[in-house]
C-alpha atoms as a PDB file:
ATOM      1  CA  UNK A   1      51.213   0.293 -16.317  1.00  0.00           C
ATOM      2  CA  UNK A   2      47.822   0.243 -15.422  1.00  0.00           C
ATOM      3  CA  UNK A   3      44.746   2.644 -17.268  1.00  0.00           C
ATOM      4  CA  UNK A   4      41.859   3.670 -16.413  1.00  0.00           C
ATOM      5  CA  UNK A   5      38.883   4.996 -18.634  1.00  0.00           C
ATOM      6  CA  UNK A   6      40.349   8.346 -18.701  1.00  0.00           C
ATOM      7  CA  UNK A   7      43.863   8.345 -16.892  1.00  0.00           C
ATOM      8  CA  UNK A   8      47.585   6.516 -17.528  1.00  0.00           C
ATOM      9  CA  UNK A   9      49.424   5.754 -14.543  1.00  0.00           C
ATOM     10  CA  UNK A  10      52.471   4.651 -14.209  1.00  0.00           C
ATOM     11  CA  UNK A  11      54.111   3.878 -10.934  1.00  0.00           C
ATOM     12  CA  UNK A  12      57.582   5.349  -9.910  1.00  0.00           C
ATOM     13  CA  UNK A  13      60.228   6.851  -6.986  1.00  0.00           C
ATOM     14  CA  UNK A  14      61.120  10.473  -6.335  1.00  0.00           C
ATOM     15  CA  UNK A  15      64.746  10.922  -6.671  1.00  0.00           C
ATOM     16  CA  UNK A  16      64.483  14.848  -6.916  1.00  0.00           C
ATOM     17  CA  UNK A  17      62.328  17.291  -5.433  1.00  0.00           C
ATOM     18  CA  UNK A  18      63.199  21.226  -7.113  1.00  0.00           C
ATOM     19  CA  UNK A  19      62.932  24.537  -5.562  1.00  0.00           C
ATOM     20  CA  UNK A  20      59.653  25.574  -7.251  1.00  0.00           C
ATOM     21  CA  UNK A  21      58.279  22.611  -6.016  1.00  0.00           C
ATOM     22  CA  UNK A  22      57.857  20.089  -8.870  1.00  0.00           C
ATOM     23  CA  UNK A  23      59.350  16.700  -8.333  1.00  0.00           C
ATOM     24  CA  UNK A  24      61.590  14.249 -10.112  1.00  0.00           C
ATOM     25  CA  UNK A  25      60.329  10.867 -10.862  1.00  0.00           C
ATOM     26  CA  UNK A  26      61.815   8.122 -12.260  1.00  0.00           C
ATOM     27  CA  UNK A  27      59.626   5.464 -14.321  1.00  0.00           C
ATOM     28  CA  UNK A  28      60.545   2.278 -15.371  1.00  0.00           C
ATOM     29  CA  UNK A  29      59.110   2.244 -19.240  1.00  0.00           C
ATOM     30  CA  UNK A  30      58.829  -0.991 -20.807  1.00  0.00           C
ATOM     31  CA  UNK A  31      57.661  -2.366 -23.761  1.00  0.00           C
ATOM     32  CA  UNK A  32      55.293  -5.241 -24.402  1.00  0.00           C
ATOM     33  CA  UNK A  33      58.385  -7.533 -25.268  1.00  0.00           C
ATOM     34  CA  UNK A  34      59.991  -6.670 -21.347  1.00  0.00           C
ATOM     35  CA  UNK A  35      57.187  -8.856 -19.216  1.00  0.00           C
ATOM     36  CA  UNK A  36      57.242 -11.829 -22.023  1.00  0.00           C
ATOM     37  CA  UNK A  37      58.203 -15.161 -20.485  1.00  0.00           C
ATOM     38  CA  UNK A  38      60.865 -15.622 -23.566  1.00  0.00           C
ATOM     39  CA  UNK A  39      62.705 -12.048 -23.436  1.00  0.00           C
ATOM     40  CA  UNK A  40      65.654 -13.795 -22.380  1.00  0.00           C
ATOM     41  CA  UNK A  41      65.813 -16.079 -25.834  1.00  0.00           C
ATOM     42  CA  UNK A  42      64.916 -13.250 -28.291  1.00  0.00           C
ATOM     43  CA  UNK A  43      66.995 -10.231 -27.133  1.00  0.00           C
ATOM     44  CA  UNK A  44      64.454  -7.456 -28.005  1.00  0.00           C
ATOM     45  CA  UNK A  45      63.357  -6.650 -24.490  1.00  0.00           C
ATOM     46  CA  UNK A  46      63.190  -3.021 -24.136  1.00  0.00           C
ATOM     47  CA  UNK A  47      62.994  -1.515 -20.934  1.00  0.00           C
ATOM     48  CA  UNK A  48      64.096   2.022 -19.792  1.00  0.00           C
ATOM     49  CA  UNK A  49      64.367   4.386 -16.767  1.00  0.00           C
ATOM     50  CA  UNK A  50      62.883   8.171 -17.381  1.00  0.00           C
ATOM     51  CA  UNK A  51      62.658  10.754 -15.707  1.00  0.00           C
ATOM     52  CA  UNK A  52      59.905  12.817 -15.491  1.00  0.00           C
ATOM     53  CA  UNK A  53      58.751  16.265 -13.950  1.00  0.00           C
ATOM     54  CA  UNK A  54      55.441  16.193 -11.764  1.00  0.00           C
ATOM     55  CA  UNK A  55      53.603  18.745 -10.405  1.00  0.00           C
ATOM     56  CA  UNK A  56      52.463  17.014  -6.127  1.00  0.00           C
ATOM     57  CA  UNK A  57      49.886  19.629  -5.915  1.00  0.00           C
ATOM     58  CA  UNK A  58      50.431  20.084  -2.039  1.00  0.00           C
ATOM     59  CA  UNK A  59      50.910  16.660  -1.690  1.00  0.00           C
ATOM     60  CA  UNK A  60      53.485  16.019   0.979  1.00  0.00           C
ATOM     61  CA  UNK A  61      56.252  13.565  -1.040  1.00  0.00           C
ATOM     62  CA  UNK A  62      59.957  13.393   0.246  1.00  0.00           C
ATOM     63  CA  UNK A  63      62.835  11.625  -2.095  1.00  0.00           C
ATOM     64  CA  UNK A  64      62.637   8.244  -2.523  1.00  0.00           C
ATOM     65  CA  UNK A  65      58.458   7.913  -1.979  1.00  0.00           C
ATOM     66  CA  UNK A  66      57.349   5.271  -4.338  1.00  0.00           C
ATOM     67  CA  UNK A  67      54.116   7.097  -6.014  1.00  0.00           C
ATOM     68  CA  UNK A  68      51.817   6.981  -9.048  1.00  0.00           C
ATOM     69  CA  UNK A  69      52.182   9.748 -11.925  1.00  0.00           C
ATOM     70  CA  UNK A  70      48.793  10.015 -13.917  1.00  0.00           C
ATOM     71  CA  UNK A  71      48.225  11.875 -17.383  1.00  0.00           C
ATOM     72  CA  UNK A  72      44.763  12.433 -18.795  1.00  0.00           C
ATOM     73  CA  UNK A  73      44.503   9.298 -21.534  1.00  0.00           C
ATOM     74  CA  UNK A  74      43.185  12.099 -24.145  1.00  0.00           C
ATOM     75  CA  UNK A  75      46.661  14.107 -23.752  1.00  0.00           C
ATOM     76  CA  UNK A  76      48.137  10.490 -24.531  1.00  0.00           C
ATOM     77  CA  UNK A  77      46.505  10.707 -27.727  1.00  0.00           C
ATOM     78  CA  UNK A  78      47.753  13.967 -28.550  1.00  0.00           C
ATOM     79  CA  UNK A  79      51.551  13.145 -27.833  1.00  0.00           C
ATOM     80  CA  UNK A  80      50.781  10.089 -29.766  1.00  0.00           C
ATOM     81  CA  UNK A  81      49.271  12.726 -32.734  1.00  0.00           C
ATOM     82  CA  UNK A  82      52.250  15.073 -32.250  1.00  0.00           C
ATOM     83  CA  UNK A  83      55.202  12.559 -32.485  1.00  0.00           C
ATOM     84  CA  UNK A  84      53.448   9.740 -35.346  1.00  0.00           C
ATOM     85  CA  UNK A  85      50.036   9.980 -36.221  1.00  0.00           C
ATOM     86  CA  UNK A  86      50.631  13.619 -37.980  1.00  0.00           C
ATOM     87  CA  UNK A  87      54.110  13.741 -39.315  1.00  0.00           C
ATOM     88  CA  UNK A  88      52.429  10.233 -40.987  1.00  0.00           C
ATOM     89  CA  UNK A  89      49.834  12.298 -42.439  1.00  0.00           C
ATOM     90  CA  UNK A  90      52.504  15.055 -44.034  1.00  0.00           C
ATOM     91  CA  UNK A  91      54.903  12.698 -45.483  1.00  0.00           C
ATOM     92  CA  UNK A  92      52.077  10.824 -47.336  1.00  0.00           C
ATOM     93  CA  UNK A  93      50.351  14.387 -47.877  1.00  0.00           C
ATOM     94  CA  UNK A  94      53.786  15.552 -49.590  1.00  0.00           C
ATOM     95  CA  UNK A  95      54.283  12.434 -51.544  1.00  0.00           C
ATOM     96  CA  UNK A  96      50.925  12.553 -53.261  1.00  0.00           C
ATOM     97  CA  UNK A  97      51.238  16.562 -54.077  1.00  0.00           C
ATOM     98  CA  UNK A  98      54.630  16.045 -55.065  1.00  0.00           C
ATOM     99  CA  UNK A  99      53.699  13.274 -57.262  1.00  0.00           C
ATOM    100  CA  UNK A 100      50.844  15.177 -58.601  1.00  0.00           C
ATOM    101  CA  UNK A 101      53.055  18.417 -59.826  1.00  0.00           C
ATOM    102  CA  UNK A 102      56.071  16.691 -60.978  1.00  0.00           C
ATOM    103  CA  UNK A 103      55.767  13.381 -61.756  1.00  0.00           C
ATOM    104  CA  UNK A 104      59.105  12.556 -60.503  1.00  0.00           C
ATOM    105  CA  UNK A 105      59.190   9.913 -57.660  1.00  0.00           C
ATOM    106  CA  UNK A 106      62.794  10.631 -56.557  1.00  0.00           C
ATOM    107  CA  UNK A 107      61.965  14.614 -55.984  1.00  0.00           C
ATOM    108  CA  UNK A 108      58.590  13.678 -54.490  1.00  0.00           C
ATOM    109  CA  UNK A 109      60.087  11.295 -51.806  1.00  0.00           C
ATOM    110  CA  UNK A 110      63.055  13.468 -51.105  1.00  0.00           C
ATOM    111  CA  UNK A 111      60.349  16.638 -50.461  1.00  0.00           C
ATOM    112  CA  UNK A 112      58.129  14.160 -48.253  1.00  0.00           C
ATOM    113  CA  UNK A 113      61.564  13.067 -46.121  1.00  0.00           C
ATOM    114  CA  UNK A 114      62.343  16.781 -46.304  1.00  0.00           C
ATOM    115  CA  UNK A 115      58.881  18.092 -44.882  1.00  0.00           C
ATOM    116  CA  UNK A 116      59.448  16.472 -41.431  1.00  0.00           C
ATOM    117  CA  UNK A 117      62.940  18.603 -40.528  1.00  0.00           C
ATOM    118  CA  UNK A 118      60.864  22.150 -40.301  1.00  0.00           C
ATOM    119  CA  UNK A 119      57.982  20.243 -38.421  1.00  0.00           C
ATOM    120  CA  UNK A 120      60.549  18.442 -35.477  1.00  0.00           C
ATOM    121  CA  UNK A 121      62.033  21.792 -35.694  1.00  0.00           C
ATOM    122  CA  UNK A 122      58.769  23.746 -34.443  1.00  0.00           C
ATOM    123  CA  UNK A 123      58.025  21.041 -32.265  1.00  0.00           C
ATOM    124  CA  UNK A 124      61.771  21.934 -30.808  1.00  0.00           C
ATOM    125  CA  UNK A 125      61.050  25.231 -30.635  1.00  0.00           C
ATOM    126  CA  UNK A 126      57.384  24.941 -29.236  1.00  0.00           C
ATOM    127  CA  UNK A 127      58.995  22.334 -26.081  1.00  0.00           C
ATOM    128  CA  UNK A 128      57.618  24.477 -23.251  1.00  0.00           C
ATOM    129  CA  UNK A 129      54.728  25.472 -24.579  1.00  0.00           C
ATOM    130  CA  UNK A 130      53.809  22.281 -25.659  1.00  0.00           C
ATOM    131  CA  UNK A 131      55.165  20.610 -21.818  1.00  0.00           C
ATOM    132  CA  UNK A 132      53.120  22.977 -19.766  1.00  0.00           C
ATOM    133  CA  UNK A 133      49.747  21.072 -21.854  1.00  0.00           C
ATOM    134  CA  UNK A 134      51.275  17.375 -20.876  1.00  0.00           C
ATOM    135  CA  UNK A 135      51.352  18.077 -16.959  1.00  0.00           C
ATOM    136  CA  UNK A 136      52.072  14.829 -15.067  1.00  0.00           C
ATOM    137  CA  UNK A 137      50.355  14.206 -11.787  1.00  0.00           C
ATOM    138  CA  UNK A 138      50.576  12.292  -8.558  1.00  0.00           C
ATOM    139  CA  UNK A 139      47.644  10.136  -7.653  1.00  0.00           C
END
């Protein structure tokens, strides 16, 4: 995966193209463990296939085109807020209030473990809203 300053890209194939347009493109994600020289000693390689919806903006792309899909870096951040960097911030956030009113560590863990099901949940709920702000792109 290559980056730029301020875009991601990621190369990958069409396997779909929809009626409204948008097309199907599967990425090969890997992690940092996939392109080491020992993966095949260790066992923790990681690699998998996704697929992803891209909007060509009148590009003309036909199934099986090998292209690259770019995202803004900064909505790479966000995701990155979204799914870790905040639910981080509540659990702690919890913990340290609950600590603070009751004094009890086992009712103060359980309420910062607790916290996280109503925030996945509105994340659930939010899905398309929050997919129309991460739009993938062709290059």
């Amino acid at each position: 995966m290559k980056t730029s300053v301020k875009l991601i890209e990621q190369e990958g194939t069409v396997v779909e193209i929809k009626e409204d347009g948008t097309a199907m493109v599967k990425i090969l994600s890997m992690s940092a463990c996939a392109k080491c020289h020992a993966k095949g000693a260790c066992g923790t390689s990681d690699s998998k296939e996704k697929i992803i919806n891209v909007d060509p903006e009148g590009k003309e792309i036909s199934i099986g085109d090998n292209v690259t899909v770019v995202l803004s870096r900064i909505l790479g951040f966000k995701a990155l807020f979204l799914g870790y960097i905040f639910p981080f911030l509540l659990v702690i956030t919890t913990l340290v209030v609950g600590m603070a009113l009751t004094g009890n560590e086992a009712i103060s863990g359980l309420a910062s473990l607790a916290v996280l099901a109503p925030y996945y949940l509105c994340l659930y709920l939010l899905r398309k809203r929050i997919s129309k702000a991460f739009s993938f792109k062709l290059k």
